[in-house]
Structures are given as C-alpha cells and as structure tokens.
C-alpha atoms as a PDB file:
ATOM      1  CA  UNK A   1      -1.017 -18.683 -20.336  1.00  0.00           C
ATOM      2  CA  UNK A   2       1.823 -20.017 -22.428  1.00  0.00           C
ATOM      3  CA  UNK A   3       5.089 -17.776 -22.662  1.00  0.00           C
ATOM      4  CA  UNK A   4       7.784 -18.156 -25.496  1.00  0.00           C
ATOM      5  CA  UNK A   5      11.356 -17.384 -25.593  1.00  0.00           C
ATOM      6  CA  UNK A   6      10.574 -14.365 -27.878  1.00  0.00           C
ATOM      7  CA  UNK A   7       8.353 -13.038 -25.136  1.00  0.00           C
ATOM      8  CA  UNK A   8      10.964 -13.687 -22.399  1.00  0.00           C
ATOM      9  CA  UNK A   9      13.395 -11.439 -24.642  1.00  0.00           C
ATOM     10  CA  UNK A  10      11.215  -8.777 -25.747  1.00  0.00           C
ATOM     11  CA  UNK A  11      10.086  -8.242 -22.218  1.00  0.00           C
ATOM     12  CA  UNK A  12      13.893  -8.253 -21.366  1.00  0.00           C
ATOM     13  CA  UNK A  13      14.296  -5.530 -23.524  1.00  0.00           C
ATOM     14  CA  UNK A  14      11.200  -3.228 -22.842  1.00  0.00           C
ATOM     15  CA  UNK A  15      13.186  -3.240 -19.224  1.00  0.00           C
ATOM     16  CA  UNK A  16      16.090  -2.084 -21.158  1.00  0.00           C
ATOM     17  CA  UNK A  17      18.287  -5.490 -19.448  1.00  0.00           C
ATOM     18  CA  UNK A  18      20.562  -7.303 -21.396  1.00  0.00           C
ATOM     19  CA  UNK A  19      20.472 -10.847 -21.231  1.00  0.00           C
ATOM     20  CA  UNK A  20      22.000 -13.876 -22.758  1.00  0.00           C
ATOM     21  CA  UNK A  21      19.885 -16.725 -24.334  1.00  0.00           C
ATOM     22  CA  UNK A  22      21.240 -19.296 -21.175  1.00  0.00           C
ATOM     23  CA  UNK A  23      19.373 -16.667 -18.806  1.00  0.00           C
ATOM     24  CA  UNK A  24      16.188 -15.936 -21.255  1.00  0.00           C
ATOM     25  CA  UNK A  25      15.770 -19.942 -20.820  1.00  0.00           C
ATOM     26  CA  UNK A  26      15.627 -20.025 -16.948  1.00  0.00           C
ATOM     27  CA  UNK A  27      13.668 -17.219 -16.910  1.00  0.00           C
ATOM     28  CA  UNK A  28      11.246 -18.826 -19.030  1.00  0.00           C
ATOM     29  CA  UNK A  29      11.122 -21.820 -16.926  1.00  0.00           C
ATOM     30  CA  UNK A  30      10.474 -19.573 -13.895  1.00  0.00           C
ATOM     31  CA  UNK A  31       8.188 -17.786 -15.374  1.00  0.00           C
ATOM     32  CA  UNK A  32       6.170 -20.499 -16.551  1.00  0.00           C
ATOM     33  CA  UNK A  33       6.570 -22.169 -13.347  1.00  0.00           C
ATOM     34  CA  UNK A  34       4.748 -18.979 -11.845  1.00  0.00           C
ATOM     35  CA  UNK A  35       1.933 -18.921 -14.607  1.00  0.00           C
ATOM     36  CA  UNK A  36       1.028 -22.622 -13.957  1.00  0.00           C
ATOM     37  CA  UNK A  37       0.989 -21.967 -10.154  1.00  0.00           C
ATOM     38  CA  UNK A  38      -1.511 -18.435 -10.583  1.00  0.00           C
ATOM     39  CA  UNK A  39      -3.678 -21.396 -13.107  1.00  0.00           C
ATOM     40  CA  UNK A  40      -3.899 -23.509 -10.287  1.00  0.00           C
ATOM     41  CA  UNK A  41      -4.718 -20.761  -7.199  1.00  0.00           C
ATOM     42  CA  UNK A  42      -7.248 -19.526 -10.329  1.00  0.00           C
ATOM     43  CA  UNK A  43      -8.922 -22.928 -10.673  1.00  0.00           C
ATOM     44  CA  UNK A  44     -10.143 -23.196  -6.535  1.00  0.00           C
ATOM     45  CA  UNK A  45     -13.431 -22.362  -6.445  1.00  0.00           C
ATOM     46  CA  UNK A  46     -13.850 -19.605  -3.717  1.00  0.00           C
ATOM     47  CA  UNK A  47     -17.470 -18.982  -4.485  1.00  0.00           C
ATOM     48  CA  UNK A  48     -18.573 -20.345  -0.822  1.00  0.00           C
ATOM     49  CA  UNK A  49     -15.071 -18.694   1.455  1.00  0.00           C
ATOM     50  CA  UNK A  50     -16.286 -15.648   2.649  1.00  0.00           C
ATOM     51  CA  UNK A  51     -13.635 -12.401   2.458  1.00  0.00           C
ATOM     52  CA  UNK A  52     -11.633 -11.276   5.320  1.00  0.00           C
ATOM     53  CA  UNK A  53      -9.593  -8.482   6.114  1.00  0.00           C
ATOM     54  CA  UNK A  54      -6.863 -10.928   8.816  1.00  0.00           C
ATOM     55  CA  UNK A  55      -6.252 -14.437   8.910  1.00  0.00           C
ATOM     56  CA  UNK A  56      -7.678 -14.289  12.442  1.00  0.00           C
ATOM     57  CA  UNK A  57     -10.749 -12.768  14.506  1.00  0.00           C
ATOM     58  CA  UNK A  58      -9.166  -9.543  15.700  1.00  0.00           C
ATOM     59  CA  UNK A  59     -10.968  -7.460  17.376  1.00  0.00           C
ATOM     60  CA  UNK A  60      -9.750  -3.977  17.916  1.00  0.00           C
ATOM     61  CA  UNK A  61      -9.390  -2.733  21.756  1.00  0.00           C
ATOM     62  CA  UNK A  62     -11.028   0.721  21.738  1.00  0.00           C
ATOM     63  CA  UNK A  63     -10.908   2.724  25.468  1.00  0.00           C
ATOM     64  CA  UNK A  64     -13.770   5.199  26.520  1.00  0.00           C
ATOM     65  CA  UNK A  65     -13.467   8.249  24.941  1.00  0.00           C
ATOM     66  CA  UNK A  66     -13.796  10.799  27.665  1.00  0.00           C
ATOM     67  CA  UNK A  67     -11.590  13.990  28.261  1.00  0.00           C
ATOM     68  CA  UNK A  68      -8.219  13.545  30.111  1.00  0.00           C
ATOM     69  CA  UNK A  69      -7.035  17.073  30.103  1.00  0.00           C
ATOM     70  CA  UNK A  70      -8.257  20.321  31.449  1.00  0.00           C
ATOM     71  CA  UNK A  71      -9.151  22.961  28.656  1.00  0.00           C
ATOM     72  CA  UNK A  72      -6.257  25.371  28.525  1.00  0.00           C
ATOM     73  CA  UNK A  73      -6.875  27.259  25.455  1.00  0.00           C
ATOM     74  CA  UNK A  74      -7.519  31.040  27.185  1.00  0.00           C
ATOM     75  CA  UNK A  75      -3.583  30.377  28.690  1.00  0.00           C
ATOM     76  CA  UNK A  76      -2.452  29.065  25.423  1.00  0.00           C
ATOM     77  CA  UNK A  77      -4.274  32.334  23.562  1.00  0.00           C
ATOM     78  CA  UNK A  78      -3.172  34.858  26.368  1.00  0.00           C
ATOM     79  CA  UNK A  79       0.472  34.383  25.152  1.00  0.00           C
ATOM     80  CA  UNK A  80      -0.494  34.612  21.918  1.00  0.00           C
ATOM     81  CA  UNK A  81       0.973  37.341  19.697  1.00  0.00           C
ATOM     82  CA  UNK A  82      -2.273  37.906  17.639  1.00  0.00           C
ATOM     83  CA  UNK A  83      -5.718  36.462  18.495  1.00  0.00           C
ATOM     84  CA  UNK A  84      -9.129  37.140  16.684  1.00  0.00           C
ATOM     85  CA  UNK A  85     -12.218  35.036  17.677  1.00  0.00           C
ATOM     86  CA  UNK A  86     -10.673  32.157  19.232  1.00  0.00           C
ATOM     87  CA  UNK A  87      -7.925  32.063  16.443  1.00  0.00           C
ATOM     88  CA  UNK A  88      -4.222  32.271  16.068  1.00  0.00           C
ATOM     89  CA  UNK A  89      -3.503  35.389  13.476  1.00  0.00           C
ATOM     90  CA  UNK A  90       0.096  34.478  11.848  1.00  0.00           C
ATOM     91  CA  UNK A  91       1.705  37.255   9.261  1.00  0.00           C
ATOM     92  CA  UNK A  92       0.988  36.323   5.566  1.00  0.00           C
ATOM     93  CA  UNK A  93       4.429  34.997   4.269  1.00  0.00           C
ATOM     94  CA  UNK A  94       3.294  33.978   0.508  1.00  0.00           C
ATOM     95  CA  UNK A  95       2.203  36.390  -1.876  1.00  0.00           C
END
C-alpha cells in the first residue's frame, strides 16, 4: 500500500494534531517503512505452520479436585438474620 503526503496530513488532521510539513515527511517515511514490513510478514506463506495459542508446549498443572473444607453452611445460616430454604433473605433496598 502506497501512502502520500496528502494522506499523512489528512490523517493528521482527522486526529485533530497539528503538524508541520518537516514532521508529515518523517512520518511518511515511518509509515511506509511499516507498510513495506506488514507486505513482507503478508507475503510468508503460513499455509503449512499450524496455530498456537504460546510460543511453547505449556501444559497447565491442574490438582485433584476434591473437598478441603468441612460444610459449614447450617453455622453460617444459624447467625443469619433471615433464612428461607437454604437462602439468605436481605431487605429490598431499590424500588
């Protein structure tokens, strides 16, 4: 993708920044510098690299999933201002 200097400055402007014609000509270098660089990471063909989520094998350490704690939701309830059915009643505060 070409870019002209009248790109450069109307892009400048859609951002609402000023800038001077010395600055709209090393941003266009950059900026074309850029472009050529996505053209060349756009011309490897990628057809046979399969996609991955890391740059690594990583393999995610999961531990047993068992209970660690006794059930203590009767104590927790018991102090409870307001219970109904197994659960917590709190006083409507939107109308």
């Amino acid at each position: 993708m070409s870019l002209s200097l009248d790109d450069v400055k109307r892009v400048a402007n859609l951002a609402r920044i000023e800038i001077s014609e010395d600055e709209a000509h090393t941003a266009l270098a950059q900026l074309s510098d850029i472009f050529g660089l996505i053209q060349e990471m756009q011309a490897v063909d990628t057809s046979a690299i399969k996609p991955v989520s890391h740059a690594q094998e990583v393999m995610q350490r999961l531990r047993a999933d068992v209970v660690t704690e006794v059930d203590q939701r009767e104590l927790f309830q018991s102090i409870a201002p307001k219970v109904e059915a197994g659960l917590y009643l709190v006083p409507k505060v939107i109308e």
